[in-house]
PDB file of N, CA and C in Angstrom:
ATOM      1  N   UNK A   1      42.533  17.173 -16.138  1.00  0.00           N
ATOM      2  CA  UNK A   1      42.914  18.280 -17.010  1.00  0.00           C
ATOM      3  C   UNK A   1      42.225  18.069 -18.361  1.00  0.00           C
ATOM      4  N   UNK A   2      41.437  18.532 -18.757  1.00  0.00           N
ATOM      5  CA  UNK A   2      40.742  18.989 -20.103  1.00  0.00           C
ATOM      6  C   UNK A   2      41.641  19.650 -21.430  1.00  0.00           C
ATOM      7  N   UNK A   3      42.570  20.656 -20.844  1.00  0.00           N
ATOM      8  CA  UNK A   3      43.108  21.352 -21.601  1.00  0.00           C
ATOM      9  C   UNK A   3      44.723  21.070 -21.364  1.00  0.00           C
ATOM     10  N   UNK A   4      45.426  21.124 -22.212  1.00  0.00           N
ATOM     11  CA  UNK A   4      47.054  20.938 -22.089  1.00  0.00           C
ATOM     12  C   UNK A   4      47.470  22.124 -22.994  1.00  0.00           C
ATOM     13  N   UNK A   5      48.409  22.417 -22.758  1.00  0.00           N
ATOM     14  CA  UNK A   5      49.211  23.540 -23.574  1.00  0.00           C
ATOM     15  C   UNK A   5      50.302  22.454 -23.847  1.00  0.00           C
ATOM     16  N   UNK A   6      50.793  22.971 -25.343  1.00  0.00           N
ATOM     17  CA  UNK A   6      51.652  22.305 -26.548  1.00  0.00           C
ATOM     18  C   UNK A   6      52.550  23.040 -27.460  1.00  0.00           C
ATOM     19  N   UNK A   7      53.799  22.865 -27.532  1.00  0.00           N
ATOM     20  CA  UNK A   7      54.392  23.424 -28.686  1.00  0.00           C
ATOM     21  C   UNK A   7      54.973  22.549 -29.609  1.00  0.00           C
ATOM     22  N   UNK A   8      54.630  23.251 -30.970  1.00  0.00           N
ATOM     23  CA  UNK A   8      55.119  21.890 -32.295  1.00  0.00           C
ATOM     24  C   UNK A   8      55.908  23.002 -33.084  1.00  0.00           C
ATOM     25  N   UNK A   9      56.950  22.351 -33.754  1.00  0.00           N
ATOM     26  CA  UNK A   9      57.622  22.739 -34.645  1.00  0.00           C
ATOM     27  C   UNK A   9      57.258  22.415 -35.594  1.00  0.00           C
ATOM     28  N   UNK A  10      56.760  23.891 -36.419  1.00  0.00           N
ATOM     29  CA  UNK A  10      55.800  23.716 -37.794  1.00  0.00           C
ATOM     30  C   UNK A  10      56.351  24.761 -38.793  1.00  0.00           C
ATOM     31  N   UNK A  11      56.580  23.852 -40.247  1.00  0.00           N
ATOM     32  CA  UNK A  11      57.113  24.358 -41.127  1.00  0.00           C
ATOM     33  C   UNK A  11      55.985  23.770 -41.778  1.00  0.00           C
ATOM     34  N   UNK A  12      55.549  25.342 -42.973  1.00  0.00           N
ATOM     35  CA  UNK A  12      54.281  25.418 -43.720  1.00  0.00           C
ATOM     36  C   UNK A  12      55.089  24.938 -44.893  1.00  0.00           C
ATOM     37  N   UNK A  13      55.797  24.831 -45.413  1.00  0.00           N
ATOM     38  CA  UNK A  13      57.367  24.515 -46.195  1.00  0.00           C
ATOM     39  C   UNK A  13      56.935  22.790 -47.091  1.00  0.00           C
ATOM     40  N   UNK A  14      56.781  22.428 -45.354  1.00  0.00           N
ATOM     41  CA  UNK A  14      57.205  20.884 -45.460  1.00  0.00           C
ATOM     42  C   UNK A  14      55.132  20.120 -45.605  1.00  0.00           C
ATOM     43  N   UNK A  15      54.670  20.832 -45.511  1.00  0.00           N
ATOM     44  CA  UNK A  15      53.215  20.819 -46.045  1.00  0.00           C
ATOM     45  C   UNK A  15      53.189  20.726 -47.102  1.00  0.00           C
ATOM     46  N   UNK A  16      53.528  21.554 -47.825  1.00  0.00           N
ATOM     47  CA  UNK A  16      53.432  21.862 -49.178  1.00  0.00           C
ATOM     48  C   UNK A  16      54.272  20.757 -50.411  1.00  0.00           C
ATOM     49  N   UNK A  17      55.139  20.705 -49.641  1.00  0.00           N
ATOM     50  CA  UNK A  17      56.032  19.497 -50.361  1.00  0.00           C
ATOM     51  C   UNK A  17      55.383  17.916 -49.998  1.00  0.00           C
ATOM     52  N   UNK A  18      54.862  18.076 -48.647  1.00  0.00           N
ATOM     53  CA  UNK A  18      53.776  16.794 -48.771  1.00  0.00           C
ATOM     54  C   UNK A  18      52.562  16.493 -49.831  1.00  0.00           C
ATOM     55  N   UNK A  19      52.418  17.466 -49.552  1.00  0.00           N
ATOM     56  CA  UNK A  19      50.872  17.567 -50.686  1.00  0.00           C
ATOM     57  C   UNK A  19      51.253  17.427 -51.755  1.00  0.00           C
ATOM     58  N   UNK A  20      52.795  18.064 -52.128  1.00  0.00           N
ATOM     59  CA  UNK A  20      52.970  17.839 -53.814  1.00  0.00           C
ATOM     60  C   UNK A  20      53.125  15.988 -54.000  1.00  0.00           C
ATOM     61  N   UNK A  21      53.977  15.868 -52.799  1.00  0.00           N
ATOM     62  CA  UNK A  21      54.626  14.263 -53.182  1.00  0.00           C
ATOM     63  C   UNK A  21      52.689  13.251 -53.170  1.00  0.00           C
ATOM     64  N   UNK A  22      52.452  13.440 -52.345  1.00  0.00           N
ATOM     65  CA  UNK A  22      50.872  12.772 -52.047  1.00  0.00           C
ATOM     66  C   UNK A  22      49.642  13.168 -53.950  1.00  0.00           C
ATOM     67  N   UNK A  23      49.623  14.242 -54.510  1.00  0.00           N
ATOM     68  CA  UNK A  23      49.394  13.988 -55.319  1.00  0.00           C
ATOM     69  C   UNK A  23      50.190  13.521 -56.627  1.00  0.00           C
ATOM     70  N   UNK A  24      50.843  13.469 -56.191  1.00  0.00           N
ATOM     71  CA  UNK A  24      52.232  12.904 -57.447  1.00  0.00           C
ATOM     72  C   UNK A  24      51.780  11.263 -57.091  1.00  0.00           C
ATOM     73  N   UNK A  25      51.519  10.780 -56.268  1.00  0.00           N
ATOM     74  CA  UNK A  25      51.485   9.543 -55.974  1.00  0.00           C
ATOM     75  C   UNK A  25      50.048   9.089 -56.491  1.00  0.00           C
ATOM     76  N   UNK A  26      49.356   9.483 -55.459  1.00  0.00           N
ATOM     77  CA  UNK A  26      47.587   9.257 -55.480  1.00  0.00           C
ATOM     78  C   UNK A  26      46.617  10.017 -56.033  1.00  0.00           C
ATOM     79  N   UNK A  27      47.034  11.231 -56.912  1.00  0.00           N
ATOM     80  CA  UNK A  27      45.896  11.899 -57.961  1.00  0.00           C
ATOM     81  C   UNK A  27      45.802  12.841 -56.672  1.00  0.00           C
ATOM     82  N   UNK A  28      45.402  14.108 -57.037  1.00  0.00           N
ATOM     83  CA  UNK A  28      45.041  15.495 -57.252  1.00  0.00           C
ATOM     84  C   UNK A  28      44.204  14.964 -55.655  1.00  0.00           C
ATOM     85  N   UNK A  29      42.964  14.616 -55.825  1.00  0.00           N
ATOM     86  CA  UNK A  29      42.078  14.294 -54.889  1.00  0.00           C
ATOM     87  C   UNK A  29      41.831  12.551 -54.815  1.00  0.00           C
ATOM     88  N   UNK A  30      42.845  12.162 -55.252  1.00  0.00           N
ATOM     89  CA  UNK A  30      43.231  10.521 -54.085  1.00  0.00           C
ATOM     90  C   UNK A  30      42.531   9.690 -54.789  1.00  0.00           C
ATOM     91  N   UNK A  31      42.059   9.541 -56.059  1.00  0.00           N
ATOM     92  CA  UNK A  31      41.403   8.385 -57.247  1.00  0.00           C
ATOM     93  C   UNK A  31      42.504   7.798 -57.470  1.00  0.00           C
ATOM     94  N   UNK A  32      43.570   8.183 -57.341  1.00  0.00           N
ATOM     95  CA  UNK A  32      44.760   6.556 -57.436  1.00  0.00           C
ATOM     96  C   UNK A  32      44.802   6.210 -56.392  1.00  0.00           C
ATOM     97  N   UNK A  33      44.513   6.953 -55.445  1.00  0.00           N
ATOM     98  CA  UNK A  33      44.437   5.679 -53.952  1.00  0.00           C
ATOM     99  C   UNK A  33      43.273   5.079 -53.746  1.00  0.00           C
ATOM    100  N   UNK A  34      42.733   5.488 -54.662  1.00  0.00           N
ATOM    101  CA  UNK A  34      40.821   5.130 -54.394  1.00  0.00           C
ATOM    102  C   UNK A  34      41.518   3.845 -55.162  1.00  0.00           C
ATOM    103  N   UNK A  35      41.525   4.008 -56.010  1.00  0.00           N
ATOM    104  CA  UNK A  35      41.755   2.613 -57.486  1.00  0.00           C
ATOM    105  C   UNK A  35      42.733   2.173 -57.121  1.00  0.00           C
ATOM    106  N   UNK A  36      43.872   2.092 -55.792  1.00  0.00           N
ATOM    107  CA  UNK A  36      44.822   1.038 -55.644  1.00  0.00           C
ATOM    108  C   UNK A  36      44.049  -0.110 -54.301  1.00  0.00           C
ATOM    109  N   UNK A  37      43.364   0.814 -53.429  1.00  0.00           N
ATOM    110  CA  UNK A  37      42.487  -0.181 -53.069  1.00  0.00           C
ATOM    111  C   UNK A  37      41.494  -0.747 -53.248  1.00  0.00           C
ATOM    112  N   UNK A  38      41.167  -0.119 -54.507  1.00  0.00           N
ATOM    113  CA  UNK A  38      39.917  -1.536 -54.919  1.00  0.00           C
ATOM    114  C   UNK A  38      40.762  -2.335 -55.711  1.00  0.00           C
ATOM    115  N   UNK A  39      41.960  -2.650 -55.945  1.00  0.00           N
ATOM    116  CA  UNK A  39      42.829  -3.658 -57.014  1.00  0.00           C
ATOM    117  C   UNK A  39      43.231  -4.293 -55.724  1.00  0.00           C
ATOM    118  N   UNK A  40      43.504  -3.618 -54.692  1.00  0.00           N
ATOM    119  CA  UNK A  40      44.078  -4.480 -53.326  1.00  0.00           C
ATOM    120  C   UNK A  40      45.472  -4.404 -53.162  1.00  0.00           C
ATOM    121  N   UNK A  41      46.309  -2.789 -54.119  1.00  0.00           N
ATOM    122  CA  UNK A  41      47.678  -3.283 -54.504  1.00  0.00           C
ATOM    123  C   UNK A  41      47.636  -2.634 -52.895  1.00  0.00           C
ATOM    124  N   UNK A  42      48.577  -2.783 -52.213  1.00  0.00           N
ATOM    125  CA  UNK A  42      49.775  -2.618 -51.106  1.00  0.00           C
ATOM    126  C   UNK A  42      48.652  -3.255 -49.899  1.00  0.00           C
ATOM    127  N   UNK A  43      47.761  -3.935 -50.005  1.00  0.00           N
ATOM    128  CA  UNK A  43      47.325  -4.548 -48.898  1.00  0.00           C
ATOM    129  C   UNK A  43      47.899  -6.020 -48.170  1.00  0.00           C
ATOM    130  N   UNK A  44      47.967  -5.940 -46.860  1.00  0.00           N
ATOM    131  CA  UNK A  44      48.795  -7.007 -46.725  1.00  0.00           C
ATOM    132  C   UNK A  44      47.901  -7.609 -45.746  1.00  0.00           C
ATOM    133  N   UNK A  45      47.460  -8.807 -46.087  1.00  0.00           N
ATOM    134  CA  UNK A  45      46.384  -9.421 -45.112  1.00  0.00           C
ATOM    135  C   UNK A  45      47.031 -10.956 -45.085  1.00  0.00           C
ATOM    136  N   UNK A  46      45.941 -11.400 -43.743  1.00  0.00           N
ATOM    137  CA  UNK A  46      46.341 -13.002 -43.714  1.00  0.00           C
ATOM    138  C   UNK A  46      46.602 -14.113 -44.487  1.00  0.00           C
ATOM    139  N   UNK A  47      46.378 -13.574 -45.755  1.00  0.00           N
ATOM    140  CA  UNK A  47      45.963 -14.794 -46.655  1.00  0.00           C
ATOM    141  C   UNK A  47      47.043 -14.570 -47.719  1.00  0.00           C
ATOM    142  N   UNK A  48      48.022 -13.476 -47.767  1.00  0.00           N
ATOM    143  CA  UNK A  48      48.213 -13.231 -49.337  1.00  0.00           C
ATOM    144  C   UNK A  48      49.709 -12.205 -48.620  1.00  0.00           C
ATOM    145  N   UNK A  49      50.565 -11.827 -49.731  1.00  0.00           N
ATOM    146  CA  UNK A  49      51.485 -11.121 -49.309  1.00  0.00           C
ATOM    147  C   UNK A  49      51.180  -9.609 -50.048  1.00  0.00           C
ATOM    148  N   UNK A  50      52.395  -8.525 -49.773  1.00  0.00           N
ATOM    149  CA  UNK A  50      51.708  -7.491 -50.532  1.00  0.00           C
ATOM    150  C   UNK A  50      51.845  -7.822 -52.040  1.00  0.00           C
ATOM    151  N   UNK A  51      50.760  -6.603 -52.425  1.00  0.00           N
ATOM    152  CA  UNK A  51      50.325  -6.722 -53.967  1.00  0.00           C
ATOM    153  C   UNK A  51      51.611  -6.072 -54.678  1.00  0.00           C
TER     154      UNK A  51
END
């Protein structure tokens, strides 16, 4: 089967309130998320705990 048929429960609502919370967080177009990973804050790797 190539093709599947799908139904999602979609509220354009809850988009919009994402996008607000996402630039409230990470800038307009994501230069605070750009500039939290080049500081390395919330990365959690082998060596180190989060930032």
């Amino acid at each position: 089967i190539v093709a599947q048929r799908t139904e999602w429960d979609f509220d354009p609502e809850v988009g919009k309130q994402r996008r607000a919370r996402y630039e409230e967080e990470n800038g307009r177009y994501g230069e605070l998320a750009i500039a939290k990973i080049g500081m390395g804050i919330g990365y959690k790797g082998p060596w180190g705990t989060s930032a």
